[in-house]
Protein backbone atom coordinates (compact mmCIF):
# COMPACT_ATOMS: atom_id res chain seq x y z
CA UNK A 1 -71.81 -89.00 -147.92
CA UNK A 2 -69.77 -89.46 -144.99
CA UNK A 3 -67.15 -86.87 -143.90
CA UNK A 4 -64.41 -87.56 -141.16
CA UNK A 5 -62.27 -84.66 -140.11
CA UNK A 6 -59.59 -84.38 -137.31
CA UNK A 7 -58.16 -81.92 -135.28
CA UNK A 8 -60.33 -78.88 -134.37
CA UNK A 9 -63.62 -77.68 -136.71
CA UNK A 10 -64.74 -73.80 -136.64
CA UNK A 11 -68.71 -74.23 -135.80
CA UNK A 12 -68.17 -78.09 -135.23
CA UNK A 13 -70.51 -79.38 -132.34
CA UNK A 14 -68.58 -81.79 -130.39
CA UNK A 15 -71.20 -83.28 -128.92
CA UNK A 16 -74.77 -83.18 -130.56
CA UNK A 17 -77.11 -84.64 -127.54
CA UNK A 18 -75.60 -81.42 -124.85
CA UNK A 19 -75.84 -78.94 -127.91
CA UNK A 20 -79.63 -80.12 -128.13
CA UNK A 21 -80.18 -80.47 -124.48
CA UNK A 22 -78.80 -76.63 -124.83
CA UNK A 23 -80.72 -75.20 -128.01
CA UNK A 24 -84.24 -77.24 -128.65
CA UNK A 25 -87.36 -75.02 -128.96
CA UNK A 26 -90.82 -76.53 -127.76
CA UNK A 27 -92.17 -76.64 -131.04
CA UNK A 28 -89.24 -79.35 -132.23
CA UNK A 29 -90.67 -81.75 -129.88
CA UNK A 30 -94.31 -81.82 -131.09
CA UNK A 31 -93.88 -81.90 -135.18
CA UNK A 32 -95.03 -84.00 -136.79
CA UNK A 33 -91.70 -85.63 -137.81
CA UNK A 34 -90.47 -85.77 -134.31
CA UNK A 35 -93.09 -87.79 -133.01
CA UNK A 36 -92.27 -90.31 -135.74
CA UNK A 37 -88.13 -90.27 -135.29
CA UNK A 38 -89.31 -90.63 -131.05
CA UNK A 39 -91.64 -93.84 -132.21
CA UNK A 40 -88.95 -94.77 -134.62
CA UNK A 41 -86.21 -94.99 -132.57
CA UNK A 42 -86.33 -94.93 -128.97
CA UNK A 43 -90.07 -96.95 -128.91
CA UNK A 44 -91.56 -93.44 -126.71
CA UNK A 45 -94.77 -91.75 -127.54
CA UNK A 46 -94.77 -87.69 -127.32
CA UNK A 47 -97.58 -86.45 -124.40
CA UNK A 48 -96.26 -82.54 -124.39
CA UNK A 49 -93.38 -80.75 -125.28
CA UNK A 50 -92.24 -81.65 -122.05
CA UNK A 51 -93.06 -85.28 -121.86
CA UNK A 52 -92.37 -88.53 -123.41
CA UNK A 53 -93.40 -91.74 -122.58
CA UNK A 54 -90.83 -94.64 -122.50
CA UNK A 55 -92.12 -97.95 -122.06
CA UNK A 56 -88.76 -99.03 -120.57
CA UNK A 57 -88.57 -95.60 -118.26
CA UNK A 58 -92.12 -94.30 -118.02
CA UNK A 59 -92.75 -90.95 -118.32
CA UNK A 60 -89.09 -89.42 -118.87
CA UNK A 61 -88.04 -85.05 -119.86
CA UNK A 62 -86.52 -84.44 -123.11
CA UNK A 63 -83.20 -84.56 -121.69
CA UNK A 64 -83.83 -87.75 -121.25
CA UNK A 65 -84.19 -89.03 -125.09
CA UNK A 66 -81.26 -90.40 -127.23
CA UNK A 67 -78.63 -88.86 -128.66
CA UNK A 68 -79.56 -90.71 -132.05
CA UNK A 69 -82.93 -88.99 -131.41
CA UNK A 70 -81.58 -85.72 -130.75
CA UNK A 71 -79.00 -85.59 -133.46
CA UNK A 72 -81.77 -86.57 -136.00
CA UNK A 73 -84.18 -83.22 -135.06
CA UNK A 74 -81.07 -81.14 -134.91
CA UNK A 75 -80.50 -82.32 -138.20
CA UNK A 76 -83.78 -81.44 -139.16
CA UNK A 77 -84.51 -78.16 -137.38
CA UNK A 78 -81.17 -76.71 -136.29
């Protein structure tokens, strides 16, 4: 179910892709379900926990993903 709330949230994160950017660990990167959300959604294979491969970028950091991507693990591992 979807929750909307206004006004200011204790523990809220404002902005998922910098809190991720900020908090990953290696390990998120290279599970198993990661690889699939990656595929999924932005179309990029996982090479390292340090590379992905966009076929629309080439080889591009983690930084570098989606925020859909990187709201999805911190759902999952946060």
């Amino acid at each position: 179910m979807l929750k909307i709330y206004l006004g200011n949230m204790e523990k809220a994160i404002y902005h998922p892709p910098t809190y991720f950017d900020n908090r990953y660990e290696d390990e998120w990167i290279t599970n198993e379900l990661s690889i699939r959300m990656i595929k999924a959604v932005d179309k990029s294979d996982v090479i390292s926990s340090h590379l992905i491969q966009s076929p629309v970028l080439g080889p591009i950091s983690i930084k570098e993903l989606s925020g859909s991507v990187k709201t999805l693990m911190l759902m999952a591992f946060d």
